[in-house]
PDB file of N, CA and C in Angstrom:
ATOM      1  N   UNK A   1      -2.868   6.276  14.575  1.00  0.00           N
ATOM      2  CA  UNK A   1      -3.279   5.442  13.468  1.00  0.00           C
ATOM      3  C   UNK A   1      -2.045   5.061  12.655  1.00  0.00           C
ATOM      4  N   UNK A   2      -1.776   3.364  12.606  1.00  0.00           N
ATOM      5  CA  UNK A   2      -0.650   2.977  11.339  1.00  0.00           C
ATOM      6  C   UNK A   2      -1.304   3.077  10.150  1.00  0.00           C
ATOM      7  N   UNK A   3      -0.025   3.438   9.099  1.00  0.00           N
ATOM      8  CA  UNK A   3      -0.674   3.244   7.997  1.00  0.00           C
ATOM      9  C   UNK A   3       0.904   2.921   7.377  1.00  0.00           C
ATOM     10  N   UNK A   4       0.694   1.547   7.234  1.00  0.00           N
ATOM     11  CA  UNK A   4       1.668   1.256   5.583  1.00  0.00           C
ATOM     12  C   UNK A   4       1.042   0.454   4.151  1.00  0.00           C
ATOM     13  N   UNK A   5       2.397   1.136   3.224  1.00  0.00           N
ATOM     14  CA  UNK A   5       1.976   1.084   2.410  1.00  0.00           C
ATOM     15  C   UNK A   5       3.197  -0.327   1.352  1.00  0.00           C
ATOM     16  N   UNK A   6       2.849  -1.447   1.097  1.00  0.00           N
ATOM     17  CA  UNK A   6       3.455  -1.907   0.091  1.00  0.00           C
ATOM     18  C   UNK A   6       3.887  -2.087  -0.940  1.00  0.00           C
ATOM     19  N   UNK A   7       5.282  -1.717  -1.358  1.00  0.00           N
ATOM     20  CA  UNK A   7       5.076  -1.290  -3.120  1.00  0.00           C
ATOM     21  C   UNK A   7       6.418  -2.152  -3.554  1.00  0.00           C
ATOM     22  N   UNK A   8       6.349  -2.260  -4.632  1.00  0.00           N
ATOM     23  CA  UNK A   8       7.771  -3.293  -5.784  1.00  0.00           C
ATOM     24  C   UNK A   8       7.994  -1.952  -5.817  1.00  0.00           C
ATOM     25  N   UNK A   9       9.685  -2.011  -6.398  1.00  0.00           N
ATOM     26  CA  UNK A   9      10.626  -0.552  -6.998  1.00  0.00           C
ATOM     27  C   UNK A   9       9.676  -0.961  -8.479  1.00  0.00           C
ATOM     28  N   UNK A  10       9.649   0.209  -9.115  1.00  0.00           N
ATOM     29  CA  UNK A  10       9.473  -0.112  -9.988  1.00  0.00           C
ATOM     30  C   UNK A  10       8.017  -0.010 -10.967  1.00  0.00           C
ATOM     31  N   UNK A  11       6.987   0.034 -10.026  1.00  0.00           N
ATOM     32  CA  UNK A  11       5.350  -0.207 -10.595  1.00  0.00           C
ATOM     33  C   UNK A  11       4.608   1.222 -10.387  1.00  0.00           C
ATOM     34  N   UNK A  12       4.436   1.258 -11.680  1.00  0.00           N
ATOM     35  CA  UNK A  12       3.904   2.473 -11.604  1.00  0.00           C
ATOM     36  C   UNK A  12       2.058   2.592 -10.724  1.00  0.00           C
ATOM     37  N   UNK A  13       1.834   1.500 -10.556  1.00  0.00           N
ATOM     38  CA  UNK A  13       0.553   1.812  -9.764  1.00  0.00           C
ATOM     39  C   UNK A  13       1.067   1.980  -8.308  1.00  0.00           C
ATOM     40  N   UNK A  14       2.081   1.705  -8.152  1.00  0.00           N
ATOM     41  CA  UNK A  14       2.474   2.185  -6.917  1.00  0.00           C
ATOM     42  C   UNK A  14       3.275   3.077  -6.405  1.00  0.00           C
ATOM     43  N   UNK A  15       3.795   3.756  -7.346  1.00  0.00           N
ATOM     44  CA  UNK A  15       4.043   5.134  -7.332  1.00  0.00           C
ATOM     45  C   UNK A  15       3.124   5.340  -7.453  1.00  0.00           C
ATOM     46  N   UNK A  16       1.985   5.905  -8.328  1.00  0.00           N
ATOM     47  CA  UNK A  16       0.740   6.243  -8.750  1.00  0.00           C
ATOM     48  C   UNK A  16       0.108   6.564  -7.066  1.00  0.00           C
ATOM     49  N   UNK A  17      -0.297   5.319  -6.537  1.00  0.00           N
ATOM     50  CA  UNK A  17      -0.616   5.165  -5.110  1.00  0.00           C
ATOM     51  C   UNK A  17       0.445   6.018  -3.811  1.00  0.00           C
ATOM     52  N   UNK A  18       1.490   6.169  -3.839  1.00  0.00           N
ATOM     53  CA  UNK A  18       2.390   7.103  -3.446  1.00  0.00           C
ATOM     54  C   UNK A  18       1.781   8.702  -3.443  1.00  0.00           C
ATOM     55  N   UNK A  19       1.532   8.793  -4.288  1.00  0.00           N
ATOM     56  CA  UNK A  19       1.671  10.129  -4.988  1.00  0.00           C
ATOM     57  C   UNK A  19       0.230  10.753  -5.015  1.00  0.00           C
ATOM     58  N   UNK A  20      -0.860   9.650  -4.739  1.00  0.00           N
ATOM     59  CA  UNK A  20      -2.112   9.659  -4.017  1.00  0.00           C
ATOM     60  C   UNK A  20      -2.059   9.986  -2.570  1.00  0.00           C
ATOM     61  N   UNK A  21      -0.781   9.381  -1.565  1.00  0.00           N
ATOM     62  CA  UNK A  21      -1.183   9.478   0.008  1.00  0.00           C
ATOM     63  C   UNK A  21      -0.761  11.293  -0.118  1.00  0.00           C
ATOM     64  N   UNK A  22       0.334  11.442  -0.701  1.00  0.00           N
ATOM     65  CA  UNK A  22       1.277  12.307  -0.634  1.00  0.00           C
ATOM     66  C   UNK A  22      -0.268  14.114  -0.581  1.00  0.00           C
ATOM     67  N   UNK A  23      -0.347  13.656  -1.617  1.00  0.00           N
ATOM     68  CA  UNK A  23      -1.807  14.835  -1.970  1.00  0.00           C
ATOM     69  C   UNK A  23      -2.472  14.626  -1.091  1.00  0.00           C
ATOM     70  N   UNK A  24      -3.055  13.162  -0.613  1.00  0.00           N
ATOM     71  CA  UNK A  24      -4.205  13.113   0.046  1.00  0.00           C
ATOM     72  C   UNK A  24      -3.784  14.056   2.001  1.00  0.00           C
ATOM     73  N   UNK A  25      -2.963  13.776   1.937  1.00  0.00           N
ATOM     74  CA  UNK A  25      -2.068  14.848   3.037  1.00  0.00           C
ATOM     75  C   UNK A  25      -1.536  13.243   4.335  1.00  0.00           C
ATOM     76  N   UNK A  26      -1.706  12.105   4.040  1.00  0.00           N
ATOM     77  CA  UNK A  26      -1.540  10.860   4.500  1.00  0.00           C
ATOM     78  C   UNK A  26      -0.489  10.578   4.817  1.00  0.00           C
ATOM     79  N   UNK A  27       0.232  10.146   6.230  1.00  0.00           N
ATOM     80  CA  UNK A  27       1.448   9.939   6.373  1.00  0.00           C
ATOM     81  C   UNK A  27       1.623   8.429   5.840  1.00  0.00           C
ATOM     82  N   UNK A  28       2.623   7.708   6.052  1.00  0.00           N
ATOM     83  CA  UNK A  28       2.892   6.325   5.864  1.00  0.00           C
ATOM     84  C   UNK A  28       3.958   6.056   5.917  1.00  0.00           C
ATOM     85  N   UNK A  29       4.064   4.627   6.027  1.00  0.00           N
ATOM     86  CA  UNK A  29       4.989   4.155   6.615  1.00  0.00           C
ATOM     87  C   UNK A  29       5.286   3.085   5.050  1.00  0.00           C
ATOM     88  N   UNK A  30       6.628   3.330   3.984  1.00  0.00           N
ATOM     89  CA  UNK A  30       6.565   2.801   2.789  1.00  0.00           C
ATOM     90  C   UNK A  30       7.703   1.110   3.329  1.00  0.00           C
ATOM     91  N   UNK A  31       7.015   0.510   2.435  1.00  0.00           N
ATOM     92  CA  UNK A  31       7.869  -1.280   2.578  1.00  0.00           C
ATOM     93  C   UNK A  31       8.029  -1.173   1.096  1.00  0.00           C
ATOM     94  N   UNK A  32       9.452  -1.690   1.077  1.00  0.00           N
ATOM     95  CA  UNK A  32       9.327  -2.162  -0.631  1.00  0.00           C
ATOM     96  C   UNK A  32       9.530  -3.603  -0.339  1.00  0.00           C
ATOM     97  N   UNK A  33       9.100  -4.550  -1.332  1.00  0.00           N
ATOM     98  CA  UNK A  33       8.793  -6.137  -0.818  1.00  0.00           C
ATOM     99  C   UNK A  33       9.672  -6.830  -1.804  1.00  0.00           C
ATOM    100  N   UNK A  34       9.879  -6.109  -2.776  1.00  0.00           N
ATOM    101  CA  UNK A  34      11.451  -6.972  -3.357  1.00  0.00           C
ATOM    102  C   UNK A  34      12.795  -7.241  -2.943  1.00  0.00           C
ATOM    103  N   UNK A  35      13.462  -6.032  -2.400  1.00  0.00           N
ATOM    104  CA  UNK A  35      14.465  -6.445  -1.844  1.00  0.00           C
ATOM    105  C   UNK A  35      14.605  -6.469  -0.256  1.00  0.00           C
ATOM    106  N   UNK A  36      13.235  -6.977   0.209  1.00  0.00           N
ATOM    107  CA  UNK A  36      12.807  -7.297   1.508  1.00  0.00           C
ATOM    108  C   UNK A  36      12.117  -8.356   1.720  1.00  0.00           C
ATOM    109  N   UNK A  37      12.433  -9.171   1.917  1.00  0.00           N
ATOM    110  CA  UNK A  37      11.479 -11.110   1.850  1.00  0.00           C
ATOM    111  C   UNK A  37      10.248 -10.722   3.109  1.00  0.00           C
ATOM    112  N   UNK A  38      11.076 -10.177   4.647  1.00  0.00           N
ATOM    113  CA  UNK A  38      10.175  -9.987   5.693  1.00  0.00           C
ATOM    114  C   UNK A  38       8.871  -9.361   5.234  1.00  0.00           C
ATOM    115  N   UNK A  39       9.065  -8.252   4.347  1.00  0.00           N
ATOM    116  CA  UNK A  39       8.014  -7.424   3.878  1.00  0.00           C
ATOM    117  C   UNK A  39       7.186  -7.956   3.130  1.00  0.00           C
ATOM    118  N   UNK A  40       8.101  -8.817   1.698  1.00  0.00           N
ATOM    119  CA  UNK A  40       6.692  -9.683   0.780  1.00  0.00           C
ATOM    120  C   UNK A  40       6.107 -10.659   1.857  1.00  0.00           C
ATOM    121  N   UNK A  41       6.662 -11.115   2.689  1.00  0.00           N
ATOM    122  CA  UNK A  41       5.576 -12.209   3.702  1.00  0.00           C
ATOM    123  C   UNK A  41       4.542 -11.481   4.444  1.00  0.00           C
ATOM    124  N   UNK A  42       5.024 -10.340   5.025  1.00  0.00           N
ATOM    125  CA  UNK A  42       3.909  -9.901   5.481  1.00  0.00           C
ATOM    126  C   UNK A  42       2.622  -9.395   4.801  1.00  0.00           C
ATOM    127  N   UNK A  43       2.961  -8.968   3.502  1.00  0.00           N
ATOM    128  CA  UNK A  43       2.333  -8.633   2.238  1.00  0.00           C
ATOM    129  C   UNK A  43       1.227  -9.624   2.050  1.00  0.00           C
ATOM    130  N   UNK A  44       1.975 -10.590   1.699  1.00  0.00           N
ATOM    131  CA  UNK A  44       1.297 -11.852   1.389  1.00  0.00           C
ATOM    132  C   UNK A  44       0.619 -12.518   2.702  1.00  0.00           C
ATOM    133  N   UNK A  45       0.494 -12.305   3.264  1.00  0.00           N
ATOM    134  CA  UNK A  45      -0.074 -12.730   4.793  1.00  0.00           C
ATOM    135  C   UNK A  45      -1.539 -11.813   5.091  1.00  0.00           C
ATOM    136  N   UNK A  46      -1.478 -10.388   4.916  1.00  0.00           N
ATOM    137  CA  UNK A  46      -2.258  -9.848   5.097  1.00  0.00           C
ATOM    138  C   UNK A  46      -3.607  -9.381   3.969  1.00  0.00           C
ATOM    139  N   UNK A  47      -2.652  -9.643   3.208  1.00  0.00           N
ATOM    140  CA  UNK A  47      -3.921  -9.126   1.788  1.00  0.00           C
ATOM    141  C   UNK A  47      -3.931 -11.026   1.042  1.00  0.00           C
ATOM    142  N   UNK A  48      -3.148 -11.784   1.210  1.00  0.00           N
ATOM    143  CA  UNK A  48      -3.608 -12.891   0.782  1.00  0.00           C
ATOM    144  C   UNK A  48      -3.170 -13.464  -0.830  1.00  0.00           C
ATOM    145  N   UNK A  49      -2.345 -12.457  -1.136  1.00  0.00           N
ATOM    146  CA  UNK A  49      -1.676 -11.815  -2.846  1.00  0.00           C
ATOM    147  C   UNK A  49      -0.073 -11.696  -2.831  1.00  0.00           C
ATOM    148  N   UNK A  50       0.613 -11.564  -4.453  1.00  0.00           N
ATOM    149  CA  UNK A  50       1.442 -11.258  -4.051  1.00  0.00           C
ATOM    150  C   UNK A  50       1.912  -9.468  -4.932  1.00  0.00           C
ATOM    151  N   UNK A  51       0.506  -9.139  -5.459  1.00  0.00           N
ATOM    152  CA  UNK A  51       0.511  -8.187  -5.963  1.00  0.00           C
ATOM    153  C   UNK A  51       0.557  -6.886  -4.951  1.00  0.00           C
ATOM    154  N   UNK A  52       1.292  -5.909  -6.063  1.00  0.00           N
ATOM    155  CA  UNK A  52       1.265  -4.109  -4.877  1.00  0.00           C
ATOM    156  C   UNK A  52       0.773  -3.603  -6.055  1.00  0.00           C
ATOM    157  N   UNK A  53       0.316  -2.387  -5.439  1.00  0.00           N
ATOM    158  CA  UNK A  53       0.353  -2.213  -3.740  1.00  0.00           C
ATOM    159  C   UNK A  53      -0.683  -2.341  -3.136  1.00  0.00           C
ATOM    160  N   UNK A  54      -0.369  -3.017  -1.570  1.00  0.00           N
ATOM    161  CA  UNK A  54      -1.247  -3.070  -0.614  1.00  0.00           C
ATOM    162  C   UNK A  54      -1.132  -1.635   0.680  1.00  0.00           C
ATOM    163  N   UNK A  55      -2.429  -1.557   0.918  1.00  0.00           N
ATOM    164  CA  UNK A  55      -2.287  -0.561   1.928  1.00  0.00           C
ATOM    165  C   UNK A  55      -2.911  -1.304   3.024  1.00  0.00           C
ATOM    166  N   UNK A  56      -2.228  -0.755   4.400  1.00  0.00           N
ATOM    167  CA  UNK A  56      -2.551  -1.167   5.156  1.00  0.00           C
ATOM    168  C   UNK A  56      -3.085  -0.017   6.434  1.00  0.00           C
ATOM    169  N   UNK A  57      -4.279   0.133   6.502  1.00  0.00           N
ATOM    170  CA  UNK A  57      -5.127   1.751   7.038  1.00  0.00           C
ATOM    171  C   UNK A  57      -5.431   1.488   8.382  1.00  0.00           C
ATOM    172  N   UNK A  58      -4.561   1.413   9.478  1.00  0.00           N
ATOM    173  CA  UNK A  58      -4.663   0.981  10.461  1.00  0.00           C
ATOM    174  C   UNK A  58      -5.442  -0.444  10.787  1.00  0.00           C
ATOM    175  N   UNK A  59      -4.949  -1.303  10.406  1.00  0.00           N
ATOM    176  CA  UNK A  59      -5.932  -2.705  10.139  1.00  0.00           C
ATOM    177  C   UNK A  59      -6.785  -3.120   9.118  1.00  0.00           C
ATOM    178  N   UNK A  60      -7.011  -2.215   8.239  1.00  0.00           N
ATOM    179  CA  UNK A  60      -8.242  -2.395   6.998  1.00  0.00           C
ATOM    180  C   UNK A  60      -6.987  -2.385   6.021  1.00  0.00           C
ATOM    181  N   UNK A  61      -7.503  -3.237   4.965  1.00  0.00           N
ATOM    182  CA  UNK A  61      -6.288  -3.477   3.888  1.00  0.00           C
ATOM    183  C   UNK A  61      -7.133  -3.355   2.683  1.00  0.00           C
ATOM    184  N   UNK A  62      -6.341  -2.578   1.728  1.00  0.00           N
ATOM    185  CA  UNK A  62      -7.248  -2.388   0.489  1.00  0.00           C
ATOM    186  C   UNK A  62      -5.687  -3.025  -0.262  1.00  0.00           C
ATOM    187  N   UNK A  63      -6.248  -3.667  -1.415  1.00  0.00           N
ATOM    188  CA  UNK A  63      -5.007  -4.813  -2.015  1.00  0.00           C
ATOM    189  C   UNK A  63      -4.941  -4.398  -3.374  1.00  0.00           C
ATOM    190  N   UNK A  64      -3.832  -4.056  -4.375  1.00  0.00           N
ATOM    191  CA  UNK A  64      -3.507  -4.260  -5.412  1.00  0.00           C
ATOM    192  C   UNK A  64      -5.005  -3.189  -6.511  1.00  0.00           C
ATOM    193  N   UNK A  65      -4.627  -1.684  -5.901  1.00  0.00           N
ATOM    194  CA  UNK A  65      -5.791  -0.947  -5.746  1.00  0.00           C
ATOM    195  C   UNK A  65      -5.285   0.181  -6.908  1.00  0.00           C
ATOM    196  N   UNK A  66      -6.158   0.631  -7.338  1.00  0.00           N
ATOM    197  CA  UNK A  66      -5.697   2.007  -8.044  1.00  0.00           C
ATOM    198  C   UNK A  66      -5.812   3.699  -7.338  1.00  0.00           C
ATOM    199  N   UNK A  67      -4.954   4.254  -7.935  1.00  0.00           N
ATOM    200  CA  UNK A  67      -5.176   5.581  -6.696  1.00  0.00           C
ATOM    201  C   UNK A  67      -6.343   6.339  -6.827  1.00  0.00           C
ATOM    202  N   UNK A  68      -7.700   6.071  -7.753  1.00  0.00           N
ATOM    203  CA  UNK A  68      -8.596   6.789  -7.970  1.00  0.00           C
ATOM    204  C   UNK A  68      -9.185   5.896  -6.401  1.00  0.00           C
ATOM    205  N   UNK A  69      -8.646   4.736  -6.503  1.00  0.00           N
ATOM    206  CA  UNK A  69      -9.993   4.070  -5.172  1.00  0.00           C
ATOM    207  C   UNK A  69      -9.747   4.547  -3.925  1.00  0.00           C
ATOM    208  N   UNK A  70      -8.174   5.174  -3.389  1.00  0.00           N
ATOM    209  CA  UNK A  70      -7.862   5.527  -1.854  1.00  0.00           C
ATOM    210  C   UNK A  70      -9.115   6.858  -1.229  1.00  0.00           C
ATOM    211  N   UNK A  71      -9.549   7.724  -2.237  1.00  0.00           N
ATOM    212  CA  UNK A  71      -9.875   9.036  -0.471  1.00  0.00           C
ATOM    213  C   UNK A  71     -11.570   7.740  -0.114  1.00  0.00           C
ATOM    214  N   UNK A  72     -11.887   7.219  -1.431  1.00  0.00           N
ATOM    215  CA  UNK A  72     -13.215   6.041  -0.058  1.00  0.00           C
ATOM    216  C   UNK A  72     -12.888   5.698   0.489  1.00  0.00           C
ATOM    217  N   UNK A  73     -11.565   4.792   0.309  1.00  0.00           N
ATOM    218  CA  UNK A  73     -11.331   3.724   1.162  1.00  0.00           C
ATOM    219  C   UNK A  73     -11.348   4.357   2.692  1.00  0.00           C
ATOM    220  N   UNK A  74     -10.356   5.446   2.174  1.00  0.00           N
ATOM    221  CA  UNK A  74      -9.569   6.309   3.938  1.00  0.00           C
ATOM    222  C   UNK A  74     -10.976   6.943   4.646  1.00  0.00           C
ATOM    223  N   UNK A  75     -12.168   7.112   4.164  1.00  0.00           N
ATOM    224  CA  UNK A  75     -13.211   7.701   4.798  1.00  0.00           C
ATOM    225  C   UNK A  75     -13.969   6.476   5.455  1.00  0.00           C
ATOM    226  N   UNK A  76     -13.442   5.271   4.788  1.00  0.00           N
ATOM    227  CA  UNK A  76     -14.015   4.330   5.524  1.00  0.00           C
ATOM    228  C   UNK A  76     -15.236   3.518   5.236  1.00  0.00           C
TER     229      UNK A  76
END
Protein backbone atom coordinates (compact mmCIF):
# COMPACT_ATOMS: atom_id res chain seq x y z
CA UNK A 1 0.00 0.00 0.00
CA UNK A 2 1.35 3.80 -1.12
CA UNK A 3 0.73 6.33 1.00
CA UNK A 4 1.89 10.02 0.46
CA UNK A 5 1.50 12.74 2.08
CA UNK A 6 1.58 16.59 0.78
CA UNK A 7 2.63 19.36 2.91
CA UNK A 8 4.07 23.38 2.46
CA UNK A 9 7.27 23.87 5.03
CA UNK A 10 5.72 25.67 7.22
CA UNK A 11 1.70 24.87 8.00
CA UNK A 12 0.90 23.85 10.93
CA UNK A 13 -2.07 21.63 9.76
CA UNK A 14 0.41 19.79 8.21
CA UNK A 15 2.63 19.13 10.65
CA UNK A 16 -0.44 18.63 12.77
CA UNK A 17 -1.29 15.84 9.99
CA UNK A 18 2.41 14.49 10.26
CA UNK A 19 2.28 13.95 13.68
CA UNK A 20 -1.21 12.20 13.21
CA UNK A 21 0.41 9.37 10.67
CA UNK A 22 3.39 9.24 13.03
CA UNK A 23 0.94 8.03 16.23
CA UNK A 24 -1.39 6.52 13.98
CA UNK A 25 1.70 3.94 13.43
CA UNK A 26 1.36 4.97 9.29
CA UNK A 27 4.28 4.91 7.11
CA UNK A 28 4.52 7.61 4.27
CA UNK A 29 6.03 8.79 1.82
CA UNK A 30 6.36 13.04 2.70
CA UNK A 31 6.40 15.71 -0.66
CA UNK A 32 6.87 19.19 0.26
CA UNK A 33 5.22 21.19 -2.80
CA UNK A 34 6.97 24.49 -2.37
CA UNK A 35 10.25 23.99 -3.17
CA UNK A 36 9.12 21.21 -5.56
CA UNK A 37 6.87 22.45 -8.70
CA UNK A 38 6.73 18.39 -9.80
CA UNK A 39 5.06 17.84 -6.42
CA UNK A 40 2.57 21.03 -6.34
CA UNK A 41 1.39 19.62 -9.92
CA UNK A 42 0.83 16.49 -8.84
CA UNK A 43 -0.94 17.93 -5.77
CA UNK A 44 -2.99 19.91 -7.78
CA UNK A 45 -3.84 17.20 -10.26
CA UNK A 46 -5.02 14.78 -7.82
CA UNK A 47 -7.04 16.52 -5.15
CA UNK A 48 -8.00 19.34 -7.68
CA UNK A 49 -6.61 22.31 -4.98
CA UNK A 50 -3.77 24.00 -4.23
CA UNK A 51 -4.16 23.67 -0.53
CA UNK A 52 -2.09 20.97 2.08
CA UNK A 53 -2.18 18.80 3.09
CA UNK A 54 -3.30 16.23 0.81
CA UNK A 55 -3.06 12.59 1.54
CA UNK A 56 -2.84 10.23 -0.75
CA UNK A 57 -4.06 6.41 0.87
CA UNK A 58 -3.16 4.22 -1.75
CA UNK A 59 -5.45 5.94 -4.41
CA UNK A 60 -8.16 7.55 -2.09
CA UNK A 61 -7.25 11.21 -1.45
CA UNK A 62 -8.52 13.06 1.48
CA UNK A 63 -7.60 17.02 0.65
CA UNK A 64 -6.72 19.94 2.85
CA UNK A 65 -7.99 17.78 6.02
CA UNK A 66 -7.53 18.15 9.71
CA UNK A 67 -5.77 15.42 11.79
CA UNK A 68 -8.90 14.72 13.92
CA UNK A 69 -10.41 13.42 10.29
CA UNK A 70 -7.34 10.72 9.33
CA UNK A 71 -7.96 7.18 11.65
CA UNK A 72 -11.86 7.29 9.39
CA UNK A 73 -10.50 8.10 6.58
CA UNK A 74 -7.56 5.14 6.89
CA UNK A 75 -10.42 2.57 7.98
CA UNK A 76 -11.98 3.45 4.93
Amino acid sequence: MATTLYVKQGCPWCDAAEEKLHELGVPYERREVRSNPEFFREMREISGQSKAPVLDFDGRILADFGPEELPAFLKG
